[in-house]
C-alpha atoms as a PDB file:
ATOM      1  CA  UNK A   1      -3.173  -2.243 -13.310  1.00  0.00           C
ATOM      2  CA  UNK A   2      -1.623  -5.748 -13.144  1.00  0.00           C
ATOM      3  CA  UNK A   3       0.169  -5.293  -9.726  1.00  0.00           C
ATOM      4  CA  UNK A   4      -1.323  -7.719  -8.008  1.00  0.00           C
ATOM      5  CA  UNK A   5       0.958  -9.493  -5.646  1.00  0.00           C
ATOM      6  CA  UNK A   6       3.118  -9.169  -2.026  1.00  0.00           C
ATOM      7  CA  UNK A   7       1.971  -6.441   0.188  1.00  0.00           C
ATOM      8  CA  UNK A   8      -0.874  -5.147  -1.740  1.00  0.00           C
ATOM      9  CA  UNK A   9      -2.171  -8.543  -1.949  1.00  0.00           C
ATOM     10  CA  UNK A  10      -2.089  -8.423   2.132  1.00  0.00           C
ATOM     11  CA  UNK A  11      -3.853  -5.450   2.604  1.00  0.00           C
ATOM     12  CA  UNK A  12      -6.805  -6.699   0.458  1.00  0.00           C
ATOM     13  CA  UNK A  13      -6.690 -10.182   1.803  1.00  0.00           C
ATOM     14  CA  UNK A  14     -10.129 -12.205   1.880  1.00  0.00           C
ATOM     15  CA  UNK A  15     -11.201  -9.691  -0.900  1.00  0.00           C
ATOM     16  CA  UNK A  16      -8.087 -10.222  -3.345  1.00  0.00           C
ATOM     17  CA  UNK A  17     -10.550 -12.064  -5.723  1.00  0.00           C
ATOM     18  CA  UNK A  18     -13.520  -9.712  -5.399  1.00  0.00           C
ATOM     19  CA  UNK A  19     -11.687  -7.161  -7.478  1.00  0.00           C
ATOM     20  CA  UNK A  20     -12.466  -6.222 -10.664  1.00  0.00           C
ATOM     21  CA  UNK A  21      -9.693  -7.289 -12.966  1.00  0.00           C
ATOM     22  CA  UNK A  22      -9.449  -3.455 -14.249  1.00  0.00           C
ATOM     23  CA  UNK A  23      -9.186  -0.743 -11.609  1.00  0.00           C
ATOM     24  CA  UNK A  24      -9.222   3.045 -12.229  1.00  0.00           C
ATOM     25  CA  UNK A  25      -6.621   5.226 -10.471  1.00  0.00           C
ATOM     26  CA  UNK A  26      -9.369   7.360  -9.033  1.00  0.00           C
ATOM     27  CA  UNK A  27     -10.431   3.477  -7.630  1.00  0.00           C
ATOM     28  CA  UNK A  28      -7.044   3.415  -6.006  1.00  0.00           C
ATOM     29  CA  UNK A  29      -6.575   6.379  -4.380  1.00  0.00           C
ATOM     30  CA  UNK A  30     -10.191   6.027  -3.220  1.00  0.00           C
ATOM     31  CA  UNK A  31      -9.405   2.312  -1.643  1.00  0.00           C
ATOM     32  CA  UNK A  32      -5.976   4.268  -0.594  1.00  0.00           C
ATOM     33  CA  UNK A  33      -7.659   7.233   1.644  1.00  0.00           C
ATOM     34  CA  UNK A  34      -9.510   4.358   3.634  1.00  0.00           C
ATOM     35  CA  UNK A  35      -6.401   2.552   4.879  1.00  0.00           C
ATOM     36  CA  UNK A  36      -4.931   2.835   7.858  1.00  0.00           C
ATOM     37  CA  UNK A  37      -1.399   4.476   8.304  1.00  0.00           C
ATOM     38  CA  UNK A  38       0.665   1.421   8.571  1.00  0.00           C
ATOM     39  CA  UNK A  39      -1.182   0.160   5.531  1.00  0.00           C
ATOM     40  CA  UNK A  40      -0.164   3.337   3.265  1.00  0.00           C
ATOM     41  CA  UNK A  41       3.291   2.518   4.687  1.00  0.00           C
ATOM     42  CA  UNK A  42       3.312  -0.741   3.210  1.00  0.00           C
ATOM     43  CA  UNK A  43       1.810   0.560  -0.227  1.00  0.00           C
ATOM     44  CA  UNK A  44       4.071   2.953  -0.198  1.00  0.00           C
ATOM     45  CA  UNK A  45       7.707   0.797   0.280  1.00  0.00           C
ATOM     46  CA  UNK A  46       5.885  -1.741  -2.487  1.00  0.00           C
ATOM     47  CA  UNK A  47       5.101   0.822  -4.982  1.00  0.00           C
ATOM     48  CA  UNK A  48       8.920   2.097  -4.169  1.00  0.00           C
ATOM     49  CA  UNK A  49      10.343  -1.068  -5.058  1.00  0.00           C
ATOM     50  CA  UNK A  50       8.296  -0.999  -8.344  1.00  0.00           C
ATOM     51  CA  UNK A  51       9.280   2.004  -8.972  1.00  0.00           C
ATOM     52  CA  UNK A  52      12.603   1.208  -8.771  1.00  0.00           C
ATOM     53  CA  UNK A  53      13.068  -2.372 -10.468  1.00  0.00           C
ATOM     54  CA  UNK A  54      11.560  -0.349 -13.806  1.00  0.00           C
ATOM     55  CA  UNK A  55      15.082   1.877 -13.429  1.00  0.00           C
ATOM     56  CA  UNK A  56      17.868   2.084 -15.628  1.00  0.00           C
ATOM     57  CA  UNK A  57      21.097   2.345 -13.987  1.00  0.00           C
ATOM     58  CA  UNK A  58      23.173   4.516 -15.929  1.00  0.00           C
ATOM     59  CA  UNK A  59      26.250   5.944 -14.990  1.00  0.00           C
ATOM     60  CA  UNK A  60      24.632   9.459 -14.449  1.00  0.00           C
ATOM     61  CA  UNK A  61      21.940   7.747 -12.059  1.00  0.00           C
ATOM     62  CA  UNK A  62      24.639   5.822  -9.943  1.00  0.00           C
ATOM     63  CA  UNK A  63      26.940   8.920  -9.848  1.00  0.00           C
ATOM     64  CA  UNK A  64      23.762  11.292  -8.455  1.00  0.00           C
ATOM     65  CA  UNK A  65      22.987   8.425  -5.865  1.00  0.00           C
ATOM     66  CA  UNK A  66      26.471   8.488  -4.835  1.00  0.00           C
ATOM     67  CA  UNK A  67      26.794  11.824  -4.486  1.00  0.00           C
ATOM     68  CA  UNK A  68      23.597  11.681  -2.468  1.00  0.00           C
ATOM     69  CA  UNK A  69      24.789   9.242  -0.134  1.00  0.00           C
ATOM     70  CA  UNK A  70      27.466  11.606   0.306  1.00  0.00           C
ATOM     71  CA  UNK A  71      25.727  14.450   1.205  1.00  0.00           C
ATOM     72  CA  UNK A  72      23.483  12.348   3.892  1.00  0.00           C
ATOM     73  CA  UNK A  73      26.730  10.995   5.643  1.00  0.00           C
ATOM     74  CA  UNK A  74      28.325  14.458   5.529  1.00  0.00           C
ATOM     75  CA  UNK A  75      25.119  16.051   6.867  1.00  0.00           C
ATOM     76  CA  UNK A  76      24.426  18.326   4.061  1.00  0.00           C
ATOM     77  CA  UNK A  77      21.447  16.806   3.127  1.00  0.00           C
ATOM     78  CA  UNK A  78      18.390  14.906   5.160  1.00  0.00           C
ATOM     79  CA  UNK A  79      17.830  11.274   4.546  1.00  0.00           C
ATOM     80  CA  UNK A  80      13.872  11.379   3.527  1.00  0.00           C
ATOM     81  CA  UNK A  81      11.863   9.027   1.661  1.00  0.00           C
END
């Protein structure tokens, strides 16, 4: 797991360079459960933005996003993250 940088890097702060330079999921999730609420927040939006930079935009993806957006404005659907 190379991810080592911007928010994550914050919520480990003074013990960025005590981790092991391998770390299992199970690890994760584990160091996860023991944050506080605001601090999953902040995992969350950075893995989001991972997750997204490593998409493709194809013309199928932009025209489901669109159609999303649509639906939101129009009501039809919920804005949710």
């Amino acid at each position: 797991m190379g991810c080592r940088s911007g928010a994550v890097r914050d919520i480990f702060g003074l013990y960025w360079n005590m981790l092991p330079a391998t770390i299992t999921v199970q690890e994760i999730e584990s160091a996860i459960s023991r944050l506080s609420p605001e601090e999953m927040h902040l995992i969350r939006d950075w893995l989001e933005n991972q997750l997204e930079d490593r998409l493709e935009m194809t013309a199928d993806l932009a025209d489901r996003i669109k159609n999303s957006e649509r639906e939101m404005a129009e009501g039809k659907r919920p804005r949710i993250r």
